[in-house]
Structures are given as C-alpha cells and as structure tokens.
Protein backbone atom coordinates (compact mmCIF):
# COMPACT_ATOMS: atom_id res chain seq x y z
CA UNK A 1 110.39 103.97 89.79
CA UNK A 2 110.52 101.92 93.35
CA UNK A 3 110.93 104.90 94.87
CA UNK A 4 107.92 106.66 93.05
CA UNK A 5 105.60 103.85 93.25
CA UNK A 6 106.09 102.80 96.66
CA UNK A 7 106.18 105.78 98.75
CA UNK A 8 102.63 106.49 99.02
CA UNK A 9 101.66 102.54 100.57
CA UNK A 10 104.99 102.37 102.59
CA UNK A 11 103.95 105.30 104.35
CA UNK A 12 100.38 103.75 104.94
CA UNK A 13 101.79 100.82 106.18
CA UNK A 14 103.23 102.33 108.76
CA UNK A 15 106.73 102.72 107.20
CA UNK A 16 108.80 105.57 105.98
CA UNK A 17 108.63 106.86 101.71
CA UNK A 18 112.29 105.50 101.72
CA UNK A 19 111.50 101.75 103.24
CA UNK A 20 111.02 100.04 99.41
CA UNK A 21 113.95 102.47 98.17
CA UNK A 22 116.74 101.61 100.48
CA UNK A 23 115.73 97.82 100.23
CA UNK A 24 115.60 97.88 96.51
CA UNK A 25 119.20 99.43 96.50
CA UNK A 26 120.21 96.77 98.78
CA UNK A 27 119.20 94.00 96.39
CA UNK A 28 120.63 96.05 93.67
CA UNK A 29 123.83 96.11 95.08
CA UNK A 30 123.90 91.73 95.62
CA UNK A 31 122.59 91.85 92.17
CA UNK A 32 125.91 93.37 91.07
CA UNK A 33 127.97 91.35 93.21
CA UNK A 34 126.33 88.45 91.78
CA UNK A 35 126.88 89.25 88.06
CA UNK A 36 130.13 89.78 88.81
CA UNK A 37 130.39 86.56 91.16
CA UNK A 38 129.25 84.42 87.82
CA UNK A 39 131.11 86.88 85.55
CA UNK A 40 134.17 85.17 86.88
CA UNK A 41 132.81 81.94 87.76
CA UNK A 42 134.50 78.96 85.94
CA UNK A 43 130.72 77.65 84.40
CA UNK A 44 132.01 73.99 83.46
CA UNK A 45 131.82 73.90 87.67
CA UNK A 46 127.53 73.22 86.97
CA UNK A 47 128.58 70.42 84.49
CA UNK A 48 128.26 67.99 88.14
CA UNK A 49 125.22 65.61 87.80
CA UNK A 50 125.75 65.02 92.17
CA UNK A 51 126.30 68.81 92.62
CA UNK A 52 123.03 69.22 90.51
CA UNK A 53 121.05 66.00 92.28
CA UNK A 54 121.99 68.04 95.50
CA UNK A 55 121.04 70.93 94.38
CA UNK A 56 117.48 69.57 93.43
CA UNK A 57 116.77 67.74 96.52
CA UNK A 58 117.28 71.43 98.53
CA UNK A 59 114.57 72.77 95.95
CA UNK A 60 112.12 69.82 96.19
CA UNK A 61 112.53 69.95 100.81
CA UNK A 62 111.86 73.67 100.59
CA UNK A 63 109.09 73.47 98.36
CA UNK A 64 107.50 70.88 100.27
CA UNK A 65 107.93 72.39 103.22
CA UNK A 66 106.79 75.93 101.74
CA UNK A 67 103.50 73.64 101.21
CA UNK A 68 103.27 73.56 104.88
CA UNK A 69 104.78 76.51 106.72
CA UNK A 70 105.05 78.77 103.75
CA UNK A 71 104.38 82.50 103.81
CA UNK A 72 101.13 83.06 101.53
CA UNK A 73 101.44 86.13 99.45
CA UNK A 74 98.27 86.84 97.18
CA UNK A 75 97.58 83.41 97.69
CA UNK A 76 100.49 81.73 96.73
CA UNK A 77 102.04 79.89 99.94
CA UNK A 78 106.07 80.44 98.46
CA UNK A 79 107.83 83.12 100.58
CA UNK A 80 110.26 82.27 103.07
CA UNK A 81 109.70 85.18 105.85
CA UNK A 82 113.27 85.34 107.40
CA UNK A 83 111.62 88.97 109.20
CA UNK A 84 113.77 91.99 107.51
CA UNK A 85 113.22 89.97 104.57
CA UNK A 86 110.92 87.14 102.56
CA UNK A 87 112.31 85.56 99.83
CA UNK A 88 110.53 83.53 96.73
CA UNK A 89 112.67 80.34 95.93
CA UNK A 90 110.21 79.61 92.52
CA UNK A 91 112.15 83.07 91.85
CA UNK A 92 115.88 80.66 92.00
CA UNK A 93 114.54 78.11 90.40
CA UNK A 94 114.64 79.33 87.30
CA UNK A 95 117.73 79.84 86.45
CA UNK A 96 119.08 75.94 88.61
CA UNK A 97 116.13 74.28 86.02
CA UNK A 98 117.74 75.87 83.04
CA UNK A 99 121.13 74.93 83.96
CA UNK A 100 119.77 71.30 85.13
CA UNK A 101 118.11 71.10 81.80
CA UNK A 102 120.90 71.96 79.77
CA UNK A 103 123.53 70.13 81.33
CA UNK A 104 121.34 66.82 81.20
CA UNK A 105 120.99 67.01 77.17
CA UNK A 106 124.21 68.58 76.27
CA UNK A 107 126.35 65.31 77.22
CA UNK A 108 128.04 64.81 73.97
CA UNK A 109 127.40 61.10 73.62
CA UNK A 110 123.41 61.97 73.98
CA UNK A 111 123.81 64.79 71.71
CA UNK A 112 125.68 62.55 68.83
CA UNK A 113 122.63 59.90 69.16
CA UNK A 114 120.07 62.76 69.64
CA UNK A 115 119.71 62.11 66.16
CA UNK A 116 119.50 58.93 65.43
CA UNK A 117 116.22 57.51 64.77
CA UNK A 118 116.28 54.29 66.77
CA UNK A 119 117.76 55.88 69.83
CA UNK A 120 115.52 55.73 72.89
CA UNK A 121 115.73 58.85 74.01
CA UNK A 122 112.91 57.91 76.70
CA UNK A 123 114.84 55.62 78.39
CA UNK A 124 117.82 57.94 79.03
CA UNK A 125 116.58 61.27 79.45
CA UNK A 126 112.99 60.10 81.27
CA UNK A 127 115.03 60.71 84.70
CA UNK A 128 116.37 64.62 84.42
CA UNK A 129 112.66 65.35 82.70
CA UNK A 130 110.87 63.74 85.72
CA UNK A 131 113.36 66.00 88.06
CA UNK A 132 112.64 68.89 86.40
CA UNK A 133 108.81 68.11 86.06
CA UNK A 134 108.60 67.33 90.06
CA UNK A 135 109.68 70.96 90.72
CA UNK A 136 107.20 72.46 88.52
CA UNK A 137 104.32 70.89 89.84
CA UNK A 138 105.80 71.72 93.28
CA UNK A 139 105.71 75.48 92.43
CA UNK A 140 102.07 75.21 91.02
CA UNK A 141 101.26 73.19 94.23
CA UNK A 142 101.94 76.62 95.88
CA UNK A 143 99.84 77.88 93.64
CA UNK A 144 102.35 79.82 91.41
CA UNK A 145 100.81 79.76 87.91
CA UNK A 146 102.94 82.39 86.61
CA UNK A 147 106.31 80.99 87.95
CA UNK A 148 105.43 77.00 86.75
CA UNK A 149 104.86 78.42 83.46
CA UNK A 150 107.89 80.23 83.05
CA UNK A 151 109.97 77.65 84.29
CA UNK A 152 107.97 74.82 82.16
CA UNK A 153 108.70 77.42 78.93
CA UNK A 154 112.19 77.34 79.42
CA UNK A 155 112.96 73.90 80.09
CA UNK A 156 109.98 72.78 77.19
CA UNK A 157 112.61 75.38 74.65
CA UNK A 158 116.08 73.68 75.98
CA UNK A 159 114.28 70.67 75.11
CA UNK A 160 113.21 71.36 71.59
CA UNK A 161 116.50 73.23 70.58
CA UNK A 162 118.97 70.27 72.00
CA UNK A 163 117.48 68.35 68.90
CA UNK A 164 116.13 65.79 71.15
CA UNK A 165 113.39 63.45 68.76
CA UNK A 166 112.13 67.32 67.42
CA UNK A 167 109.46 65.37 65.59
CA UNK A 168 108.46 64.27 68.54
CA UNK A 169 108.70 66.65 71.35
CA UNK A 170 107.24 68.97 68.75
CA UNK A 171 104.51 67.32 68.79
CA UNK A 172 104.14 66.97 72.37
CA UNK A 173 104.22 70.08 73.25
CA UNK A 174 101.92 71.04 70.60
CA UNK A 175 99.37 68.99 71.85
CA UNK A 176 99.77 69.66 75.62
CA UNK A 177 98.99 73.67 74.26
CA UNK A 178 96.63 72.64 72.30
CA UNK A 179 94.33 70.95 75.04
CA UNK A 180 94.93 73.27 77.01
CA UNK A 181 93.85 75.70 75.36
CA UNK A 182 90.95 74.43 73.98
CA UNK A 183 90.26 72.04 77.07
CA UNK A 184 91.19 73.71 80.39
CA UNK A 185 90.46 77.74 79.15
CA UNK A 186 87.01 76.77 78.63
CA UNK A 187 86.98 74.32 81.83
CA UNK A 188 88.08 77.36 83.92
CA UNK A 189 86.13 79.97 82.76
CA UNK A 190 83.27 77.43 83.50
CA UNK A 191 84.38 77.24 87.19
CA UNK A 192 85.16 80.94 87.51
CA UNK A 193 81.51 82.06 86.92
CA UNK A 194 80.41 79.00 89.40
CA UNK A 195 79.97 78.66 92.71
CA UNK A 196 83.93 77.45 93.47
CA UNK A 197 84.73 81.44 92.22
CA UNK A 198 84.50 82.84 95.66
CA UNK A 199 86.89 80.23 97.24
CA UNK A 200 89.71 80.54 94.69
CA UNK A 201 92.22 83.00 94.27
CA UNK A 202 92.81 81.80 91.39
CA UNK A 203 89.65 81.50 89.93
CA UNK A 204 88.82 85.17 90.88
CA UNK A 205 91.62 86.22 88.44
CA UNK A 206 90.24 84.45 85.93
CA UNK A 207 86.72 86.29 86.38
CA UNK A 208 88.67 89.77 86.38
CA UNK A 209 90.53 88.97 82.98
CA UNK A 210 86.64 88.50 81.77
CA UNK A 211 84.98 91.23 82.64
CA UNK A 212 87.14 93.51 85.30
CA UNK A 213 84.79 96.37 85.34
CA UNK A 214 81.39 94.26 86.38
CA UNK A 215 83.78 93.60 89.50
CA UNK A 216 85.75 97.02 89.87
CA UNK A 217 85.26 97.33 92.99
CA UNK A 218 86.42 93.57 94.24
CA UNK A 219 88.34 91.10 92.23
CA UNK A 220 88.26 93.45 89.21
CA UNK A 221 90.18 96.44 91.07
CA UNK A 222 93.50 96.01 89.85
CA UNK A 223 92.98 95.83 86.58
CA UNK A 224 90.66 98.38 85.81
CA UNK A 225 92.89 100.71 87.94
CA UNK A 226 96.19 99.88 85.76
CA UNK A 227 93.58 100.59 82.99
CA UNK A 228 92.85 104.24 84.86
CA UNK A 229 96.91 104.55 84.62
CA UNK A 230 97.21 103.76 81.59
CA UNK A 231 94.28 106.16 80.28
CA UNK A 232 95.81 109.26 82.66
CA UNK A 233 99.71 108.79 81.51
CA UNK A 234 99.16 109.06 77.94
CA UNK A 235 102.16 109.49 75.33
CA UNK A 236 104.36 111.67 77.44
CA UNK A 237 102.92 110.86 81.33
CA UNK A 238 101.52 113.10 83.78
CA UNK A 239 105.22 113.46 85.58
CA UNK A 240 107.68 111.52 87.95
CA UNK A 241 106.18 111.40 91.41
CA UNK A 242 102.21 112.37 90.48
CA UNK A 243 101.04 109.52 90.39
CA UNK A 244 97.05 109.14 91.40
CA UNK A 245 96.71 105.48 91.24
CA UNK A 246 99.86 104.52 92.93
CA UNK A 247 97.92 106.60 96.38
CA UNK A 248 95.98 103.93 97.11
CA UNK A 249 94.11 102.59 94.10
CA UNK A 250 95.83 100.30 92.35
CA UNK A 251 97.15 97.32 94.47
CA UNK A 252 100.64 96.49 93.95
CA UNK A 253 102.34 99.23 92.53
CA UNK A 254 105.29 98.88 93.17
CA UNK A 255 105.66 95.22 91.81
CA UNK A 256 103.45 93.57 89.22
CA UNK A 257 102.01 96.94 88.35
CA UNK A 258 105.30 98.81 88.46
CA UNK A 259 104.90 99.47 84.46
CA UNK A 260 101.26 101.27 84.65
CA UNK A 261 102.61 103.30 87.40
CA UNK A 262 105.54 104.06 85.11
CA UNK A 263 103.50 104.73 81.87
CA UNK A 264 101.11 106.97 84.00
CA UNK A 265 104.14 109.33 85.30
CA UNK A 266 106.23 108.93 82.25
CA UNK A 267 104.42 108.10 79.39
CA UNK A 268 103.93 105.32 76.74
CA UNK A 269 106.87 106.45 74.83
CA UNK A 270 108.99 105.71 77.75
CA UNK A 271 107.40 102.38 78.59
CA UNK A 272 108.41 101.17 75.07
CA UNK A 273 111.71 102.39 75.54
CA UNK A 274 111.68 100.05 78.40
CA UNK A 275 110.51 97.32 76.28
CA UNK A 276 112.62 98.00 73.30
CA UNK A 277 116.15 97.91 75.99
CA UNK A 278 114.55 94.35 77.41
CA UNK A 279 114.11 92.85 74.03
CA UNK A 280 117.36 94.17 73.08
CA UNK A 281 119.28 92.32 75.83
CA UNK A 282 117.22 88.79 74.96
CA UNK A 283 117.78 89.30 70.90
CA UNK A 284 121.60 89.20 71.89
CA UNK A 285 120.99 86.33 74.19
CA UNK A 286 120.10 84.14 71.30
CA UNK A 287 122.63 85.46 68.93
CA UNK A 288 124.87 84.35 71.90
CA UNK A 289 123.09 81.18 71.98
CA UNK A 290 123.54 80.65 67.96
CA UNK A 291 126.78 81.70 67.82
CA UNK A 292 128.20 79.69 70.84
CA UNK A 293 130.49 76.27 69.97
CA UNK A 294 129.80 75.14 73.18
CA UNK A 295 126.44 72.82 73.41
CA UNK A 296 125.97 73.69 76.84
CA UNK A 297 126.13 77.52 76.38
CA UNK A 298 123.91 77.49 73.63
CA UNK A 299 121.17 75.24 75.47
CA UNK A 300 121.72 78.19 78.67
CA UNK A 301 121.38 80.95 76.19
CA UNK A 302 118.04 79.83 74.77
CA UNK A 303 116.56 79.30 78.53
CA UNK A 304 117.42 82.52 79.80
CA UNK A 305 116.17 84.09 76.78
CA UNK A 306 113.22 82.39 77.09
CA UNK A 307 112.56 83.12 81.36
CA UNK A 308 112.69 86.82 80.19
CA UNK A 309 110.62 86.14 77.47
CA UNK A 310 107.83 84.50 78.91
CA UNK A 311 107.92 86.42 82.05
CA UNK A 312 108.02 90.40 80.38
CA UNK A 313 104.63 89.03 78.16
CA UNK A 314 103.14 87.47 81.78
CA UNK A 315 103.63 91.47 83.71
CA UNK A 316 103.02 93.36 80.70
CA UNK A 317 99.71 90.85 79.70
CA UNK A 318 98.67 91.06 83.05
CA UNK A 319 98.74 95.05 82.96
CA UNK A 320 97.29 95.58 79.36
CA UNK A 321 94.52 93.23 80.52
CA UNK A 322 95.64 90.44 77.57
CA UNK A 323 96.23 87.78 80.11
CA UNK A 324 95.06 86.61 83.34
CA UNK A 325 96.98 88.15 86.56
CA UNK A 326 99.57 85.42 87.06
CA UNK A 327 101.76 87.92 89.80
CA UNK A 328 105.09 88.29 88.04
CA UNK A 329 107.10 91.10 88.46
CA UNK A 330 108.94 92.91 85.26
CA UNK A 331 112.47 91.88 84.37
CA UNK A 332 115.19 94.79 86.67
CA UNK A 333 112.23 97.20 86.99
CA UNK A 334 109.84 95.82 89.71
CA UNK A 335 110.54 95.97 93.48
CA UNK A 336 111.59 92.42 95.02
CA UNK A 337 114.95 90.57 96.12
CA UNK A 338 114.76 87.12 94.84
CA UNK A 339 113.41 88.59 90.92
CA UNK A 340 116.71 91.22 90.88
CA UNK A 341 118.93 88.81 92.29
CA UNK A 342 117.51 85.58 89.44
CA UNK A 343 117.53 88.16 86.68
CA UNK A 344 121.45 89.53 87.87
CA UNK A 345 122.30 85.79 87.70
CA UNK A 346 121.40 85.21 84.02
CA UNK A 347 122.98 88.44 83.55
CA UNK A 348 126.51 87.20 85.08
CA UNK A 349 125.93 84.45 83.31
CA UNK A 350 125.74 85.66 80.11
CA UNK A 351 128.28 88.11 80.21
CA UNK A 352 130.82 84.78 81.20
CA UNK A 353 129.71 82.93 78.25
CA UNK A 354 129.94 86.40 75.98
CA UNK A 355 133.79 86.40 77.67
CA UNK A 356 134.42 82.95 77.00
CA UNK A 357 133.14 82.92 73.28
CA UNK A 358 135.30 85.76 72.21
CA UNK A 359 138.34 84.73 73.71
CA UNK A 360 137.87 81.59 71.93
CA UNK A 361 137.14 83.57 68.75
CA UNK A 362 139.73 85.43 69.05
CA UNK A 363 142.20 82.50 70.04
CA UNK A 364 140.99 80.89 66.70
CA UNK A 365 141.73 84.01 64.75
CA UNK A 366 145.69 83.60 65.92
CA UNK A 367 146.27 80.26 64.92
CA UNK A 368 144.08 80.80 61.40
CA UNK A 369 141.73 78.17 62.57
C-alpha cells in the first residue's frame, strides 16, 4: 500500500514510483532486526533509574533543541533532517515514557504501600510524573497534538492500573477530560472561526473538522478528499493501483491517509480486516498484561496497548472525519521510519515478555507449583 499510494507524488516530486517503496522496505527490515534485538534482550536491563535519568535528559536536549533548529513538517517543528533521512523522536518517545512510567511505580516497596491509605504517594512519585510530564509538554511545544496525547494516554493508563491512590488519580484524570472537554473544545472552536484562524496550523484543523466542505478547496482539502475515497472504494474497492485521489488530490497519501487510499483500491471489507488484525494484536497485549506475574510487565503491557490504541482511533478519526487532523500515521501500515521502527519495538517487546511468561508457566507446571 506504500508502494500504491506513493508512486503518483514521488514521481511529482521529482523522484522515481519506487523512492517511498525501497525506503519503506528499508525501515521494514530495522523493524525486524529490532523485534528481534528486544526479542532477546534481557528486559530487567530498563529496571536502571540512572540509565533511565540518562535516557530522559537525551529526550528533553533534543526536544529543546528541535524547538530551535527543528525540521517543521505540517507545522510541527520535530524532524531531525539527517538528508537521506528525517526522523521524528516524539515517534521514540513513546515507547522510553512507557517503560519510564512503569519502572517508576512497579518498585515493589511502592507497590506494597500503593495501597495504603495514609501513604503519600505525592511525595514519592511527584519526581518520575514531573519527568514524564516535562516531555509531553516538550512534544506539544513542537506543536505535536497527536503525539502528546498518545504519550499522555499511556502514561495517564500505567498510572491508573499500578493501583496508585485509584480514587484519586481517577478522579484527576476525570476532571482534566472533563474541562477539557467542556472548557478548551468550546475555547478553540471560538478561536478557530476568529481572526487567530489564519495564523495557526492548528487552528485551521480545527475549522476543517467543522465544516471541511465550506473550505474544500483550502484547509478543508484533505478531508473532504479522504471523504471522495472513501465514497469511490466502496465494499470491495475500485482495485490495487487505481487510485484517483492518491494522483494528486488528497495530501498525504501515503501516511496519515494511507487507510482512505487503501479502502478506495481495496474496499471497506478489507480496511476492517485491517482493523480487526490491529485490535487482535492489542486484545492479546492486555491478556499478556493480566496474565503476567511480573508488575513491571503488566504495567508495559497496558502502555503499549494503549499507544496503539489511542493512536489507530487518532488516523482512523482523522480519516472518517470524527476527530480533528492530529497527523498520526496508522500502526505497520503508513509510510515513515521512526512509526515502523516504535511500533517493531513494542512488538519485540512483547513477544520477550510472551517468552518469558511461558517459560515461567511452564517452569511452574514441573515443580507442581
């Protein structure tokens, strides 16, 4: 679908139909070496709080810097151009602020006072939840709606599942939703139809999710054209490679779009088949979360489930027209480096902590434990 998709604007660009193909294969081929790199990889290794600090302090000098010098990409300044290549470090950050999160509230003396009701859970955790807050305003700084929110969704679930105060938390989190929601929805749309709209990228996304077809041909474009997709593939699609929209009319086709290029050449039918595998491989993710003895696994289980999650209902909102366009690609489908590369992570990841759990299972069964 890379191949199909991109053809038509790589050879407008100046490029060859191949250019987004032979790149795409190249990530795909890291992304294998890296789920087998963390298939192997001894995971108790990330249990480090100064490997972690490290770790964060590398995140928090790039993003700064990306503030500065960064390459801007439909208006988000958070690409690192190295010239054969740009890569998106929000993209990486994912999976370090799951692990960081999970490590942080999986110590076993925190997690045996978790629930005690005159712990101060405040004083002890307020220093991983201000690390991991830091970054995430950092990647919105860029601005990169889409990839604070996934990252804030997974560490907010690690959170809540740890059993951290659940009372509370709960009810923190409820109410951040809940204003805004009710507070900053209404306090954007307000600036979106004002005069800040034409300054703000941002903004202008927010006045195509309206109304996109009083501004087809401007801000509006994309999504009335992934609507034209849509409309033209029907059940079964039109066929692989005929594409009409993918020639020119719908921007981004080959990344946050991918899936109405796909359900225009192949159908609905197939789209949900796409679907149906994704949801598939995060359903087992949190049976491999519930079932895991390990704290730590669990607590990794539940954030990866939840960065596919959030980030397959951001693309396929974005395309149906049910959310804003926040610029997220779709999970091992859409064309880009640092998104096959995160996603073949988790993968690796999950796969060692699948290994581990039945090997333990099974070591359990011999000695009629």
């Amino acid at each position: 679908m890379v191949y199909s998709s991109s053809s038509d604007i790589s050879m407008q660009t100046g490029g060859t139909p191949t250019s987004y193909l032979i790149r795409q294969t190249l990530f795909f081929f890291v992304g294998i070496a890296m789920v087998i790199g963390l298939f192997r990889f001894n995971l108790k290794k990330l249990q480090n709080a100064r490997f972690l600090f490290v770790i964060w302090c590398i995140f928090a000098v790039v993003f700064l810097g990306l503030l500065v010098v960064g390459k801007t990409v439909n208006g988000a300044a958070g690409w690192i151009n190295l010239g054969f290549i740009s890569i998106q470090p929000a993209e990486f950050s994912k999976y370090f602020l799951i692990i960081l999160s999970a490590y942080y509230v999986s110590i076993p003396r925190r997690q045996s006072e978790m629930h005690e009701s005159n712990w101060d859970w405040w004083r002890e955790l307020a220093a991983p939840m201000m690390l991991s807050g830091i970054l995430i305003v950092l990647i919105l700084a860029q601005p990169d709606l889409g990839g604070a929110v996934i990252n804030f969704s997974a560490v907010s679930v690690i959170w809540l599942a740890s059993g951290m105060g659940i009372k509370r938390s709960t009810g923190w989190l409820v109410g951040a939703l809940g204003v805004g929601y009710f507070g900053l929805l209404p306090l954007l749309s307000w600036m979106a139809n004002g005069p800040l709209a034409g300054h703000s990228y941002k903004l202008q996304r927010i006045v195509a999710f309206e109304n996109p077809f009083a501004h087809a041909q401007s801000v509006g474009q994309q999504l009335v054209n992934s609507y034209y997709a849509l409309s033209n593939g029907g059940l079964f699609g039109v066929g692989l490679g005929r594409s009409i929209q993918k020639t020119g009319y719908l921007p981004m086709p080959n990344t946050d779009f991918i899936i109405a290029i796909t359900a225009e050449e192949l159908g609905l039918l197939f789209c949900l088949f796409l679907v149906i595998l994704l949801a598939t491989i995060i359903l087992r993710t949190v049976m491999l979360g519930i079932k895991s003895k390990n704290n730590f696994y669990s607590l990794i289980c539940y954030g990866i489930a939840t960065y596919f999650t959030v980030q397959t209902m951001f693309n396929l909102g974005g395309v149906l027209g049910l959310l804003p366009i926040t610029g997220v690609t779709f999970p091992f489908v859409s064309y880009g480096g640092s998104s096959m590369i995160t996603a073949s992570i988790a993968i690796g990841t999950l796969l060692n902590i699948s290994a581990k759990e039945k090997n333990e299972r099974r070591i359990r069964w011999i000695h009629g434990i």
